[in-house]
Protein backbone atom coordinates (compact mmCIF):
# COMPACT_ATOMS: atom_id res chain seq x y z
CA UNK A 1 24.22 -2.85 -4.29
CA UNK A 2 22.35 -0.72 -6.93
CA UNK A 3 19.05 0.45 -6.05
CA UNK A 4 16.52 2.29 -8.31
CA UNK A 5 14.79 5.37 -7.03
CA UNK A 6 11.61 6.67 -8.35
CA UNK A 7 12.38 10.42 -8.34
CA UNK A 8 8.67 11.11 -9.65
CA UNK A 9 6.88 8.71 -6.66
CA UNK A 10 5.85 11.11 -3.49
CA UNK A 11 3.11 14.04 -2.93
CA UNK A 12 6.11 16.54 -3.55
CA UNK A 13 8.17 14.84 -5.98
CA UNK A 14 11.28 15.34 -6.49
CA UNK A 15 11.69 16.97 -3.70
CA UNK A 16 12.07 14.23 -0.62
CA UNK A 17 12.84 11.32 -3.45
CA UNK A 18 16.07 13.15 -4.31
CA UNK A 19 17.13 14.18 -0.84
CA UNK A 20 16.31 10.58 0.59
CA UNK A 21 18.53 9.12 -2.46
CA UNK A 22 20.97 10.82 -1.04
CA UNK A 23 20.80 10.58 2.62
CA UNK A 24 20.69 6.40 1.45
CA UNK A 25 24.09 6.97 -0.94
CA UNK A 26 25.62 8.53 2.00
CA UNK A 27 24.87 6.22 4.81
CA UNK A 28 23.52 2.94 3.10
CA UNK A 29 26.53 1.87 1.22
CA UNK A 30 24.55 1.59 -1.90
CA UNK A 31 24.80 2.92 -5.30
CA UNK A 32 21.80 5.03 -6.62
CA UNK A 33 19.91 5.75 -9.65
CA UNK A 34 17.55 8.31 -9.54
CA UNK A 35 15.01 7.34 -12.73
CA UNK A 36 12.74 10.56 -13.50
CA UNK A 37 12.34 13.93 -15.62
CA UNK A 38 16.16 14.68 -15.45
CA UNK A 39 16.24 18.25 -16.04
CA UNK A 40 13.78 18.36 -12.54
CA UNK A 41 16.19 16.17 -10.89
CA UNK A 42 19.58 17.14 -12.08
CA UNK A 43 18.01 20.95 -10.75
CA UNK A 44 17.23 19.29 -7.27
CA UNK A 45 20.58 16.97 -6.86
CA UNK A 46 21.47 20.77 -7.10
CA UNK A 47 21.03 21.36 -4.09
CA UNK A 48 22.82 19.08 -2.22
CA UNK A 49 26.61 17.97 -1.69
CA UNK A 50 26.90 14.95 -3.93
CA UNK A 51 30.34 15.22 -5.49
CA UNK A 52 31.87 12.06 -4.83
CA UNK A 53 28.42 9.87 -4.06
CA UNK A 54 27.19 7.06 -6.10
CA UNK A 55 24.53 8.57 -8.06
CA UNK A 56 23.22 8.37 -11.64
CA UNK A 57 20.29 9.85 -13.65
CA UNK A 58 18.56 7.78 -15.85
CA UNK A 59 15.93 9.74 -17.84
CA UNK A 60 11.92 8.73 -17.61
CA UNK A 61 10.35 11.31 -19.85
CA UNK A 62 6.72 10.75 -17.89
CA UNK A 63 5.61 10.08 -14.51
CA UNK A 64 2.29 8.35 -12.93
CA UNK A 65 0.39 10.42 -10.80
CA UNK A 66 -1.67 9.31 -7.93
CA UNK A 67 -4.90 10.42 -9.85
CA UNK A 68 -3.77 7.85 -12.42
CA UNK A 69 -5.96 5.05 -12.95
CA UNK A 70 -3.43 1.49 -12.49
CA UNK A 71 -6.07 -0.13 -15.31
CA UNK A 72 -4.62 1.76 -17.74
CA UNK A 73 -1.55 3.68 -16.88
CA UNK A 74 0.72 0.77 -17.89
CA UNK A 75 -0.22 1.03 -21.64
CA UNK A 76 -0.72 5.06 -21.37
CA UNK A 77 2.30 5.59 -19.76
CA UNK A 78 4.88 2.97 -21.24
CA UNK A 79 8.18 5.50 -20.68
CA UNK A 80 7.19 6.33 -16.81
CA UNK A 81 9.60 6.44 -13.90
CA UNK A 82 7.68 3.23 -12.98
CA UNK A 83 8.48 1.44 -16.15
CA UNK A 84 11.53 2.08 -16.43
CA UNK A 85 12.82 1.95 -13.00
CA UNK A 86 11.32 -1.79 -12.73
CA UNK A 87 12.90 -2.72 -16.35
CA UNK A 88 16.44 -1.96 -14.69
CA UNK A 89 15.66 -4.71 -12.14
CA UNK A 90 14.41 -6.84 -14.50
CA UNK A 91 17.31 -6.33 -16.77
CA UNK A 92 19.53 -6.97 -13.72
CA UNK A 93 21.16 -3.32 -14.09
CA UNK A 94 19.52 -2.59 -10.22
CA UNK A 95 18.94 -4.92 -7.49
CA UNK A 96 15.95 -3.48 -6.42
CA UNK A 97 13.31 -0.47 -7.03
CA UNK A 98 11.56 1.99 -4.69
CA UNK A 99 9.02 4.64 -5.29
CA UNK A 100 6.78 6.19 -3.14
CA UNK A 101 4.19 6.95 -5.87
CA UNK A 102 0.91 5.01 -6.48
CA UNK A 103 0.75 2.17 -5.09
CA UNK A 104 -2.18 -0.04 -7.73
CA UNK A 105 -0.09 1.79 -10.60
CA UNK A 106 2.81 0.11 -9.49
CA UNK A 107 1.51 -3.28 -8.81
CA UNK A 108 -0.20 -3.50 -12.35
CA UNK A 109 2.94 -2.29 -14.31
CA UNK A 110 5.55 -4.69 -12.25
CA UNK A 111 2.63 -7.61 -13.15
CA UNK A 112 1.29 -6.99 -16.19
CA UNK A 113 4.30 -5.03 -17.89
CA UNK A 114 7.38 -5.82 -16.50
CA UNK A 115 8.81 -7.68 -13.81
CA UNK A 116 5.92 -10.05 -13.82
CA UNK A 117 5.13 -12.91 -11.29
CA UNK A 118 7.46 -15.77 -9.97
CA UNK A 119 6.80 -18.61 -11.50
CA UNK A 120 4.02 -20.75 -9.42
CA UNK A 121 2.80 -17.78 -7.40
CA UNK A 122 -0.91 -17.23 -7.79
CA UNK A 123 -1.05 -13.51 -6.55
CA UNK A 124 1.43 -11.31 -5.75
CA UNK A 125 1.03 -9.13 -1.88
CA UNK A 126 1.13 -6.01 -0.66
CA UNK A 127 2.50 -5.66 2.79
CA UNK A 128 3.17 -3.39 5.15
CA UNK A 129 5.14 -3.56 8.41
CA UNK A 130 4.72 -2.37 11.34
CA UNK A 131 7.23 -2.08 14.54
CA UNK A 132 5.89 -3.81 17.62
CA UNK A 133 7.36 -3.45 20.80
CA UNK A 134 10.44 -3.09 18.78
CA UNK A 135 10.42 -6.20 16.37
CA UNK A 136 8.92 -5.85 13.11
CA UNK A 137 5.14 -7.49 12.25
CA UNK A 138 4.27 -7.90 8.61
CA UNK A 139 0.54 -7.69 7.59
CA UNK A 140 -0.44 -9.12 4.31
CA UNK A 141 -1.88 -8.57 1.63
CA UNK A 142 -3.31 -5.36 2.96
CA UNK A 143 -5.16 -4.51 -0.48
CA UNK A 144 -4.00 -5.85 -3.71
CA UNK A 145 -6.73 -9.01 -3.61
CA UNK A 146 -10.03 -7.75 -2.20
CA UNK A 147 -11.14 -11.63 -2.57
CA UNK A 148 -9.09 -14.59 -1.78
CA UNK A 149 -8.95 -18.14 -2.26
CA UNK A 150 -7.57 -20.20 0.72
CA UNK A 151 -4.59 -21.13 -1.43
CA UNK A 152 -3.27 -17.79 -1.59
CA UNK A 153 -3.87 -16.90 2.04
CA UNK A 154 -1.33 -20.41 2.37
CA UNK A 155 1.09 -18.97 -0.32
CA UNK A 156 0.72 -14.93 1.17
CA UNK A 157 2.01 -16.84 4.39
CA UNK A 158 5.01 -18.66 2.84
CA UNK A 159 6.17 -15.27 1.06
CA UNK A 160 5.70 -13.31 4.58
CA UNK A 161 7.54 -15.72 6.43
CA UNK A 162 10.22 -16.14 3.66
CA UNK A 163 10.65 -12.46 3.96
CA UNK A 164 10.56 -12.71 7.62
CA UNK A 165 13.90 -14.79 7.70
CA UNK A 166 15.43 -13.11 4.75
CA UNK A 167 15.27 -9.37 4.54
CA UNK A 168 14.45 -8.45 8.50
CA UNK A 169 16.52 -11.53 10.32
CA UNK A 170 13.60 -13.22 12.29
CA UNK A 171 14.66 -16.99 13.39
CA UNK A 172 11.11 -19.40 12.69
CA UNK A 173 9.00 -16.41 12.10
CA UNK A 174 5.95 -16.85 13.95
CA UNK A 175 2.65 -16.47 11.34
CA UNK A 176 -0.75 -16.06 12.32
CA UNK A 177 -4.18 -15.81 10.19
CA UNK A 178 -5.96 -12.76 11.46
CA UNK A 179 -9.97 -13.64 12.47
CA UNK A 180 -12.41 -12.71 14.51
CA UNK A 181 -11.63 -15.32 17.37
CA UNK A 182 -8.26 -16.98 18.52
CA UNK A 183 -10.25 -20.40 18.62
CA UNK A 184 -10.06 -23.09 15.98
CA UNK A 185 -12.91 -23.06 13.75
CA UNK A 186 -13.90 -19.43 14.23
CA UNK A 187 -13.74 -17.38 11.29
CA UNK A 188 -15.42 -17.32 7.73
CA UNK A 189 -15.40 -20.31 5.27
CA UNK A 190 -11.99 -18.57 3.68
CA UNK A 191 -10.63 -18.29 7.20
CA UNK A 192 -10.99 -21.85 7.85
CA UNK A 193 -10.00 -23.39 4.79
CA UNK A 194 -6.62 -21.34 4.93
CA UNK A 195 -6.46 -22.43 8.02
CA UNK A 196 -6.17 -25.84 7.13
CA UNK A 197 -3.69 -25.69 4.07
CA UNK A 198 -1.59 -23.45 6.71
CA UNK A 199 -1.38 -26.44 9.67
CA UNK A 200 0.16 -28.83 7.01
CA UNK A 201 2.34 -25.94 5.10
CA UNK A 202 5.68 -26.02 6.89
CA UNK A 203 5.50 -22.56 7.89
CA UNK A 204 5.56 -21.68 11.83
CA UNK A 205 1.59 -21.39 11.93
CA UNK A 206 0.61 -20.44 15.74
CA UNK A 207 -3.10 -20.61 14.41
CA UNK A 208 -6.06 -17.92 14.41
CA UNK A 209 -4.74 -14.34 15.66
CA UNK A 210 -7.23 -11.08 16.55
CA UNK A 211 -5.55 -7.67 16.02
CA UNK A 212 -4.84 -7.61 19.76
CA UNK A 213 -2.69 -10.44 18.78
CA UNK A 214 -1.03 -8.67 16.09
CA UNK A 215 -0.34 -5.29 18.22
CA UNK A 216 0.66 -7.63 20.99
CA UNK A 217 4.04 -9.04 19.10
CA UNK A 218 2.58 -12.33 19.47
CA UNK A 219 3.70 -13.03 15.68
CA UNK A 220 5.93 -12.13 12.83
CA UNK A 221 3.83 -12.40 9.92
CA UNK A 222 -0.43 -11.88 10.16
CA UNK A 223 -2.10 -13.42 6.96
CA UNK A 224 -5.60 -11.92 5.77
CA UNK A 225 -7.36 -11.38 2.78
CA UNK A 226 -6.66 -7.77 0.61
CA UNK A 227 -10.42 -6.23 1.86
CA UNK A 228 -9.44 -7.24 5.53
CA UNK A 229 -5.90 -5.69 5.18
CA UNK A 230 -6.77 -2.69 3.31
CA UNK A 231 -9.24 -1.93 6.22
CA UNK A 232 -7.00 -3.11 9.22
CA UNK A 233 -4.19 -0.73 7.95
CA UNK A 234 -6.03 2.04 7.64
CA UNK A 235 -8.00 1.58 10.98
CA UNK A 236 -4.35 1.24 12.40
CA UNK A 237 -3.51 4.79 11.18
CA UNK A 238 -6.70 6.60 11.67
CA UNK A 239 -6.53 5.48 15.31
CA UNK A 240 -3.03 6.16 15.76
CA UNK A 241 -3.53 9.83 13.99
CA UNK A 242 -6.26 9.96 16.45
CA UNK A 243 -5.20 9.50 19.68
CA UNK A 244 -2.26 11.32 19.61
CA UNK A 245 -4.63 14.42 18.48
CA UNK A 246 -6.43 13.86 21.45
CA UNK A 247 -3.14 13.83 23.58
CA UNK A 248 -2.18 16.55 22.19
CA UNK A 249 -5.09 18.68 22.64
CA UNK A 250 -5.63 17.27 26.89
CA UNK A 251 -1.47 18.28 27.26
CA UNK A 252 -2.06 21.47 26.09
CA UNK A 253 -5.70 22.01 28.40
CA UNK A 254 -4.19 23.61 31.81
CA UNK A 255 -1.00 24.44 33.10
CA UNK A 256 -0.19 21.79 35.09
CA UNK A 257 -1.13 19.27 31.80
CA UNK A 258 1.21 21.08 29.98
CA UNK A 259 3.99 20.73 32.51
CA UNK A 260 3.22 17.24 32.24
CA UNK A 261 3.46 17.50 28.58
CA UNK A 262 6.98 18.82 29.19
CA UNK A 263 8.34 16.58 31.09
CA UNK A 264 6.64 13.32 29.17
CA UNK A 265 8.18 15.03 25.67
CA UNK A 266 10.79 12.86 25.40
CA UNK A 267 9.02 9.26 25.51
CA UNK A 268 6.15 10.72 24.00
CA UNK A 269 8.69 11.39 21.03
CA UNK A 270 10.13 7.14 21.75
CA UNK A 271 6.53 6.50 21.11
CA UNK A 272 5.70 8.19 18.05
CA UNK A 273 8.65 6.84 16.63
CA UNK A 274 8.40 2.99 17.05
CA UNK A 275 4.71 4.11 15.50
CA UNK A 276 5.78 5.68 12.86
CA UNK A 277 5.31 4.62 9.11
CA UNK A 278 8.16 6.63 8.32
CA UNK A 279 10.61 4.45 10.48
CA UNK A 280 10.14 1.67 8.26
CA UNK A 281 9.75 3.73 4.92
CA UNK A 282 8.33 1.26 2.81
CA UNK A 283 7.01 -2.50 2.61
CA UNK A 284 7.48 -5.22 -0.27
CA UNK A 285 5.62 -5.75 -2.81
CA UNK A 286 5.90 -9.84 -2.49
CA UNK A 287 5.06 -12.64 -5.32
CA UNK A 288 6.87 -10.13 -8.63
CA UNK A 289 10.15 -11.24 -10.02
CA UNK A 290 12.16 -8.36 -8.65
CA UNK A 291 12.57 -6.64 -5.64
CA UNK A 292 9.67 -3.50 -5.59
CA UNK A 293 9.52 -1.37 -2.24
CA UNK A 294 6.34 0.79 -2.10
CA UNK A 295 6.66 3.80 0.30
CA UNK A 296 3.43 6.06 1.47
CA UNK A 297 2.93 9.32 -0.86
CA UNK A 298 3.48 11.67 2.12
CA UNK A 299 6.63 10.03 2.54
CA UNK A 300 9.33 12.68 3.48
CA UNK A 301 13.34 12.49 3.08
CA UNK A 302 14.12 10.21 5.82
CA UNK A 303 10.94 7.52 4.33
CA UNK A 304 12.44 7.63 1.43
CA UNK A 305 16.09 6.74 2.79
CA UNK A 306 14.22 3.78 5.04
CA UNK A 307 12.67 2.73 2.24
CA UNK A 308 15.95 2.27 0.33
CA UNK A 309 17.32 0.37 3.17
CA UNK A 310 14.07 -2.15 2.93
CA UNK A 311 15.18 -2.51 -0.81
CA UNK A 312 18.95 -3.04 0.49
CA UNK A 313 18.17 -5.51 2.88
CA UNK A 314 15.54 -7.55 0.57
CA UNK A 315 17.96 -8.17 -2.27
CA UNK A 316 20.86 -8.21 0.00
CA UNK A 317 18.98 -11.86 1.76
CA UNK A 318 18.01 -12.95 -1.97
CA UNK A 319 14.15 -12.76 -0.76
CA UNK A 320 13.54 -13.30 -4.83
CA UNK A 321 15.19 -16.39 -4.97
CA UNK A 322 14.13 -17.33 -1.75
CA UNK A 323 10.38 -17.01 -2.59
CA UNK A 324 10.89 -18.95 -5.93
CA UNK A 325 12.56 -21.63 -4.12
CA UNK A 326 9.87 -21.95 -1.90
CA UNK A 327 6.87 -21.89 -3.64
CA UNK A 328 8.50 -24.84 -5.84
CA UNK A 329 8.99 -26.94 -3.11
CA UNK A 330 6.98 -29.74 -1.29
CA UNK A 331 5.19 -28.36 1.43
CA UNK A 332 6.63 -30.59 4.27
CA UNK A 333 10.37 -29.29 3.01
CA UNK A 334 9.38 -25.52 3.82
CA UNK A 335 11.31 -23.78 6.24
């Protein structure tokens, strides 16, 4: 397995790309190839004991920032660690591509510039995944399609599930359609339609979910529109961010809170870690004719190393092939 690594993706590039790269060649059983400015990675490899690991340079004179505008940074930018990273998968010299760099940039270069869409999907996803009560919950599209149309809700539930099965190992995925009421009927005229198309789909459709649903593990896969996602997500984080703050400030308020602090610092620590973003590392981008894993900018050493896994496991379960298969079959045959 040959995965392509973005050296030029994160906040402090090349910095936790390279070292992650390497944590993955050492305990992923995967080859790597680091695709960035190569004197400013060859300098960081550096720094690290590689002799012996799997790992090649390929050279990607530029790099997109996160300041870069995805409208136009395909065309302006046609030798970036993007580009090129994505044309190894598409010219089947890596199974799969990571970067932790911005995210719109690299949804308009894989669709407009290289890997392009699999034939018969409408829209390609973003996802992300979460870890609930220790089994994973995918949530898409969570922002690359402000405004849907019911039949890509239907085919955003197909690729989840599909991805469900393939890459993470869930048996009949369970896939809800997130609204503002667990009731038939409730929801906007989107919500409803989708619903619809969804109850004769094939998928494992449990019906309308609220996000008390979702952080409950009552499904697998929770379908929404890109607006709804986008602002689900990052309610998710703020309030996460948030109430450990607050925990953090009450433990530290009086003695006897801190002694409690003290002795609650190890599942505190359990906590934060089935919560954290960084556990996963990155999420698919779903519908492109490759396997693309988008990791969060902050992303550190061991989210970049996760991340790589994601790709590993995604191309390892064919979730490509997968997808094309089902979106070309009859909707009764799904499964």
């Amino acid at each position: 397995m040959k995965i392509a690594v973005d050296a030029m993706g994160s906040d402090r590039n090349p910095v936790p790309d390279v070292e992650g790269a390497v944590l993955a060649a050492r305990e992923l059983d995967v080859s790597i190839v680091l695709v960035g400015d190569e004197q400013k990675v060859r300098a960081e490899l550096g720094r690290h004991a590689v002799e012996g690991l799997p790992i090649e340079i390929v050279h990607a004179p530029e790099a997109v920032t996160m300041t870069d505008k995805p409208g136009i940074v395909g065309r302006a930018k046609p030798r970036s660690s993007m580009h090129i990273g994505m044309e190894l998968v598409k010219e089947g010299r890596a199974d799969a591509f990571v970067t932790a760099g911005n995210t719109g940039a690299a949804l308009a270069i894989a669709l407009l510039h290289t890997l392009k869409r699999i034939p018969g999907v409408d829209r390609p996803a973003l996802s992300a995944i979460l870890r609930v009560g220790g089994r994973p919950v995918i949530l898409l599209d969570i922002g690359a399609n402000a405004d849907c149309k019911p039949e890509w809700l239907a085919q955003f539930a197909l690729m989840g599930s599909l991805y469900a099965q393939h890459a993470l190992g869930l048996s009949a995925p369970r896939v809800g359609l997130v609204s503002n009421g667990e009731e038939a009927g409730k929801g906007s005229a989107l919500v409803q339609e989708a619903a619809e198309l969804l109850s004769n789909d094939g998928v494992n459709f449990i019906g309308n979910v609220e996000p008390k649903e979702v952080l409950g593990g009552s499904v697998d896969v929770a379908v929404m529109d890109g607006f709804t996602g986008n602002i689900m997500i990052k309610s998710m984080e703020a309030l996460g961010a948030t109430v450990f703050d607050l925990l953090r400030q009450e433990l530290r308020a009086d003695w006897r809170s801190k002694l409690a602090g003290l002795l609650g610092k190890p599942a505190f620590r359990r906590v934060y870690r089935q919560m954290d973003p960084f556990e996963i590392g990155g999420a698919p981008l779903l519908g492109v004719d490759g396997v693309v894993i988008i990791g969060h900018g902050r992303s550190d050493a061991r989210a970049v190393k996760n991340a790589i896994r994601q790709a590993r496991d995604a191309a390892a379960g064919g979730i490509v092939q997968a997808i094309r298969q089902g979106i070309s079959a009859p909707s009764s045959g799904r499964q």
